[in-house]
Protein backbone atom coordinates (compact mmCIF):
# COMPACT_ATOMS: atom_id res chain seq x y z
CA UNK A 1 -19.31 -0.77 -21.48
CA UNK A 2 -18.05 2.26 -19.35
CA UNK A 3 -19.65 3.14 -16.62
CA UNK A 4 -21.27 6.70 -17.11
CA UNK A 5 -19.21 7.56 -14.56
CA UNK A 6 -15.71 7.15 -16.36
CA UNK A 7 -15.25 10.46 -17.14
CA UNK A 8 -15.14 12.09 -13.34
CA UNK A 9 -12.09 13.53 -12.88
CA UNK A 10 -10.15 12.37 -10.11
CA UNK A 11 -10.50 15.28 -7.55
CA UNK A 12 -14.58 14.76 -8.42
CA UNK A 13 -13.83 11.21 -7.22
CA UNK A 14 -12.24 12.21 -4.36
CA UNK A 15 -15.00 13.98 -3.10
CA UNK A 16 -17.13 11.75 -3.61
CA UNK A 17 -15.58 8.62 -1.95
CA UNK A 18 -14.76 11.25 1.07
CA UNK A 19 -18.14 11.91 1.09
CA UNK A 20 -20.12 8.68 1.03
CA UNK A 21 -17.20 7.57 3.82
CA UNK A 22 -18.46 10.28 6.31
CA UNK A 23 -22.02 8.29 5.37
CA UNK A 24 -21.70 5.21 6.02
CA UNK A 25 -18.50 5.76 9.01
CA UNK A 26 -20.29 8.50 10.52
CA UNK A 27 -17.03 10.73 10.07
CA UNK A 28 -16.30 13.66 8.75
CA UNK A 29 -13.65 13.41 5.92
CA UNK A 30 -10.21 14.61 7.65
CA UNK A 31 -8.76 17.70 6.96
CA UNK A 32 -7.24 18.98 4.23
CA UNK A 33 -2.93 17.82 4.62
CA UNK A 34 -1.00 21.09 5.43
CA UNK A 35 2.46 21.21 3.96
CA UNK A 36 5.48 19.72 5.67
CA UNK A 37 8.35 21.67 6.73
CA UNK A 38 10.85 18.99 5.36
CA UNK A 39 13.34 20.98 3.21
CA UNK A 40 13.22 17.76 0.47
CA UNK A 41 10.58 14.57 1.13
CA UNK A 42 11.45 11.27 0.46
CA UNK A 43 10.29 9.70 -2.79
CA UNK A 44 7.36 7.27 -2.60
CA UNK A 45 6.47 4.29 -4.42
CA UNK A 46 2.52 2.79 -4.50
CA UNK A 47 2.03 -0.66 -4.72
CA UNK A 48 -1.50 -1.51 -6.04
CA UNK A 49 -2.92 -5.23 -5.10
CA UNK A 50 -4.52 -7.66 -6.91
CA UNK A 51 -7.40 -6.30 -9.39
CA UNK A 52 -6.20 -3.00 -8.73
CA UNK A 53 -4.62 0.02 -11.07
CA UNK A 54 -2.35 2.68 -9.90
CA UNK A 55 -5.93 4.72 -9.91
CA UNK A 56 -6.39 3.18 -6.76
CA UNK A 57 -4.16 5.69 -5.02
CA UNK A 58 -5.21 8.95 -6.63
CA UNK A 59 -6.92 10.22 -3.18
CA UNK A 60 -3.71 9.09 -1.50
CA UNK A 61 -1.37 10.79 -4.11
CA UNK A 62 -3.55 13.99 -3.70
CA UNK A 63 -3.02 14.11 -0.31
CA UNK A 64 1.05 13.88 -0.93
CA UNK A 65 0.50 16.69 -2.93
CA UNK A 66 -1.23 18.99 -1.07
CA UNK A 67 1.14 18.10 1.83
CA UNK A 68 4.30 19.29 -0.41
CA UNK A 69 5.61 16.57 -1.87
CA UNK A 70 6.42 17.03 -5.69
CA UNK A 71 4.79 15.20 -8.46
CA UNK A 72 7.79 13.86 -9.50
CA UNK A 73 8.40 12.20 -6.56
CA UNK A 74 5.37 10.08 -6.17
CA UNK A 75 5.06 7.27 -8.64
CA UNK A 76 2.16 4.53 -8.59
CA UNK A 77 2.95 1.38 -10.57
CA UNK A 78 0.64 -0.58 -12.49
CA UNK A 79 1.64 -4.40 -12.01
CA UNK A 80 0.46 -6.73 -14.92
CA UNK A 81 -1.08 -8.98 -15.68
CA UNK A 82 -3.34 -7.81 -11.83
CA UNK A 83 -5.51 -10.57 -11.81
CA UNK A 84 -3.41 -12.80 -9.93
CA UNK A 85 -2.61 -15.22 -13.18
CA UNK A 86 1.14 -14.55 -12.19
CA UNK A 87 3.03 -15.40 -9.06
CA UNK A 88 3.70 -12.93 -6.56
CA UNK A 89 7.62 -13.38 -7.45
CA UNK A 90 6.97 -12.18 -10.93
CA UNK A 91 5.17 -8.88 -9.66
CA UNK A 92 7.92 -8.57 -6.89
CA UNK A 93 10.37 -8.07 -10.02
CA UNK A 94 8.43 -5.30 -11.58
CA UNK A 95 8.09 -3.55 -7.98
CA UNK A 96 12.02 -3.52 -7.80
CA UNK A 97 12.14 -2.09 -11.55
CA UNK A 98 9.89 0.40 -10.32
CA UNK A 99 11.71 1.49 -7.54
CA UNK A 100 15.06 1.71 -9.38
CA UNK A 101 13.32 4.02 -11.89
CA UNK A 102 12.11 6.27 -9.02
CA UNK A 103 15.55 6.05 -7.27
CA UNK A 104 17.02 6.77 -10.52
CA UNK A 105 15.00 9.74 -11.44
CA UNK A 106 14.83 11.54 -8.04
CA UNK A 107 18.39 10.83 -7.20
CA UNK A 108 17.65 9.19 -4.02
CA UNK A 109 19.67 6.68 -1.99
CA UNK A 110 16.52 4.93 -0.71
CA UNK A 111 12.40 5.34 -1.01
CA UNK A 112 9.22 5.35 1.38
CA UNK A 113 6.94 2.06 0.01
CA UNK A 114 3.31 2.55 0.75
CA UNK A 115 1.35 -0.88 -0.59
CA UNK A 116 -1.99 -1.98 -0.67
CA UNK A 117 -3.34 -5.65 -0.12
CA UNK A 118 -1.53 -8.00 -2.82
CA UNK A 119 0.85 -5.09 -3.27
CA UNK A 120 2.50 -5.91 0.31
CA UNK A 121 3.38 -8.95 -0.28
CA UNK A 122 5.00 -8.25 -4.02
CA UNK A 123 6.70 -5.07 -2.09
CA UNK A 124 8.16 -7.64 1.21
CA UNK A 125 9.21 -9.90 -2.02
CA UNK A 126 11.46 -7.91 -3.37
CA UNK A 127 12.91 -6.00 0.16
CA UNK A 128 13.58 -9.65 1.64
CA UNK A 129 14.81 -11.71 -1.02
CA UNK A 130 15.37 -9.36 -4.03
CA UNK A 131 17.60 -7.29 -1.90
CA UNK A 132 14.99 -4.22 -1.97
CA UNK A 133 15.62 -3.49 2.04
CA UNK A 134 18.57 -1.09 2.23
CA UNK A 135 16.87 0.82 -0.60
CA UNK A 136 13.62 1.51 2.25
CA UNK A 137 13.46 3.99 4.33
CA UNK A 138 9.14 3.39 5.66
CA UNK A 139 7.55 0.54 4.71
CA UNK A 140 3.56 1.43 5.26
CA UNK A 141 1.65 -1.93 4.30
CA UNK A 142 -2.15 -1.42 4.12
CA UNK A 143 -4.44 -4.39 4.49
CA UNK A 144 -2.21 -6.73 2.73
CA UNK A 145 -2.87 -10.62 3.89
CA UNK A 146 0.54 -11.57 5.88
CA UNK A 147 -0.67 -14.69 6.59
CA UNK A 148 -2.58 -15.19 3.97
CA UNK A 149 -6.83 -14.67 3.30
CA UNK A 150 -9.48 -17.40 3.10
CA UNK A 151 -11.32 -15.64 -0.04
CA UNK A 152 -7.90 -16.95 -1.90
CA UNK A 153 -9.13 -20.24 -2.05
CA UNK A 154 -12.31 -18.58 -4.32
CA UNK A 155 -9.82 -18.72 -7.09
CA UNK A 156 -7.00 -20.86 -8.33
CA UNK A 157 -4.77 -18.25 -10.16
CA UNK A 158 -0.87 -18.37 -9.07
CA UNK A 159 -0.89 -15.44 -6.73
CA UNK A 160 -4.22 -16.78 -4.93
CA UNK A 161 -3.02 -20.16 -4.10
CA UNK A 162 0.46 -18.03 -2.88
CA UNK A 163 -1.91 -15.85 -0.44
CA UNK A 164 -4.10 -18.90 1.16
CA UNK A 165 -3.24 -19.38 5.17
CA UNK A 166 -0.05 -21.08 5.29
CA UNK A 167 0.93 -21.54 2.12
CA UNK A 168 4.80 -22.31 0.64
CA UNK A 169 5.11 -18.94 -0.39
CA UNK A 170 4.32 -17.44 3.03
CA UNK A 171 5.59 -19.87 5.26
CA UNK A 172 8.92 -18.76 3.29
CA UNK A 173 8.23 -15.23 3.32
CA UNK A 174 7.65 -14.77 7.39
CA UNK A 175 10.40 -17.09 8.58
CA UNK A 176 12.43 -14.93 9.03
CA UNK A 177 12.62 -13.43 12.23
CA UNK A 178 13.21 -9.49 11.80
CA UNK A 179 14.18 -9.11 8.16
CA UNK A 180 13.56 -4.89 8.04
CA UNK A 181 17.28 -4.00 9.39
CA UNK A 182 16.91 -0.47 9.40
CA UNK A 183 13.64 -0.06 7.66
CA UNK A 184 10.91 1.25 9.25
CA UNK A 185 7.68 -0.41 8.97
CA UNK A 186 3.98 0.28 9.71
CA UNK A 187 0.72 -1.87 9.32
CA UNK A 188 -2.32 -0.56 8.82
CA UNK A 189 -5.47 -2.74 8.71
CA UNK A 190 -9.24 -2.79 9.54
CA UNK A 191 -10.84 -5.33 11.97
CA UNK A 192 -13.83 -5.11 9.37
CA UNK A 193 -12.19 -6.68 6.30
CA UNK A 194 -13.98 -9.10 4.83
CA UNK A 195 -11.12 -9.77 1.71
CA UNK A 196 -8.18 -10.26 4.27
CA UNK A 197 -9.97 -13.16 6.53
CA UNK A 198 -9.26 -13.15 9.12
CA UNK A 199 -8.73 -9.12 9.06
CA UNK A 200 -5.62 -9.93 11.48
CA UNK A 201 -3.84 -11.75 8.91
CA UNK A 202 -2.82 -8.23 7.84
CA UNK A 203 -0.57 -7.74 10.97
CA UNK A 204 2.81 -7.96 10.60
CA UNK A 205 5.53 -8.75 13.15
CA UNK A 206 7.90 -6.13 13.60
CA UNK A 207 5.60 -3.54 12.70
CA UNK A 208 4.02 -0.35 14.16
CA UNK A 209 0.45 -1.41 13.96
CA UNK A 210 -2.42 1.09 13.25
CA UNK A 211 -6.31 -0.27 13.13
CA UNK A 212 -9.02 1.56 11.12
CA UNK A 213 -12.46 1.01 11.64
CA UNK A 214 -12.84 1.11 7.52
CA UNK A 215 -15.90 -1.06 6.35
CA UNK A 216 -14.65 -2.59 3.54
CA UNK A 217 -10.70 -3.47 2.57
CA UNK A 218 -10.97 -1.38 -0.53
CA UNK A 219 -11.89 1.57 1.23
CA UNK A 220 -9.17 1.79 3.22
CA UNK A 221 -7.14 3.48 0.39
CA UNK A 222 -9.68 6.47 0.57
CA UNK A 223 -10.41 6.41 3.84
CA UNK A 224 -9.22 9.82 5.23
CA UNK A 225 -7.97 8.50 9.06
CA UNK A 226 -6.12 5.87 7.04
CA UNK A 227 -4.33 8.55 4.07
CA UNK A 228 -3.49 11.53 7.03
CA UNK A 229 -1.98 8.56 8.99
CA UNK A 230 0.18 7.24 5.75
CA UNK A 231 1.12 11.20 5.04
CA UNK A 232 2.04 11.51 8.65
CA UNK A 233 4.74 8.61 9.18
CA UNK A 234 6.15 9.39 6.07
CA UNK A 235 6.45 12.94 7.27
CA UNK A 236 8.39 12.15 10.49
CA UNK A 237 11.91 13.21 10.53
CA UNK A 238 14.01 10.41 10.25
CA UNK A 239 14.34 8.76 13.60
CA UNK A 240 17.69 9.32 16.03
């Protein structure tokens, strides 16, 4: 059955997340993104995690918005199936179809990535061994479990068993020693996840880390230090 809440529209959402954050965070919700002064902003691509829908990003995408980036620019995917009945390979695939499509649409050379969680790890998939890198600009991974999460071995779908602490899959996926070239990458995680355990799995070596003080690791997609911060990097003129 639908929640009676189904019908809110997304804005109405926004609010209210923003709201009960400033509750239970004791901060006020962060100020409304001013437009950038970048003639033409770099496409960007959301990568939703496990359990997730591109809905997850709709403050995030807002806050594009209302910072200047064009609608058609911004594109969340929805990943299926997102229950983690799939390997992470198979999602990695759809990621890299997904970022084609943008590429192909916008007529850009290469894409910002913003992912959440699960998302991360599909998104690193398909830059390190799908040949996705040269096609990233940023890289901004939020909360996504690096080195794997503990609550993975709650379930025994594909994708979980690929995100338990030292798995095949990410022994394979961090071997390599710097595989961003001449991507830029940020990490931004909260020291009070209790999904990514331990919360420092979500580091990532190579990275510009960021740490949130977000009480829960779905909240850190409406969190407003954690969306200003995501709007920010991917604001910065490209570096010298």
């Amino acid at each position: 059955m639908l929640s009676p809440l189904h019908d809110v529209s997304p804005r109405a959402w926004r609010a209210l997340v923003l709201a009960l954050l400033a509750v239970v965070t004791g901060c006020a919700a962060a100020p409304e993104a001013k437009p950038t002064s970048a003639p033409e902003q770099v496409p960007v691509l959301f990568v939703h995690g496990t359990d997730d829908t591109p809905g997850a990003f709709f403050a995030m995408v807002d806050a594009f918005q209302q910072a200047g980036w064009p609608q058609e620019r911004l594109y969340a995917v929805r990943l299926h199936p997102n229950n983690g009945q799939m390997p992470i390979e198979v999602m990695a695939y759809q990621v890299r179809r997904a970022a084609e499509g943008l590429r192909k649409r916008t007529g850009a050379e290469r894409i910002d990535v913003v992912a959440f969680s699960q998302g991360a790890l599909s998104s690193r998939y398909w830059m390190q061994e799908l040949g996705g890198q040269p096609r990233v600009r940023r890289f901004v991974s939020i909360s996504g479990p690096h080195h794997g999460t503990r609550a993975a071995y709650l379930k025994a779908d594909p994708a979980l068993v690929q995100m338990r602490p030292d798995s095949t899959f990410l022994r394979e996926l961090n071997r390599r020693e710097n595989p961003w070239g001449d991507t830029e990458v940020f990490s931004f995680w909260t020291p009070l996840d209790s999904t990514v355990v331990p919360a420092d799995s979500a580091r990532l070596p190579g990275a510009t880390e960021r740490t949130f003080f977000v009480p829960a690791h779905q909240l850190m997609l409406s969190a407003p230090a954690v969306i200003s911060a995501t709007v920010e990097v991917l604001a910065q003129a490209p570096r010298q």
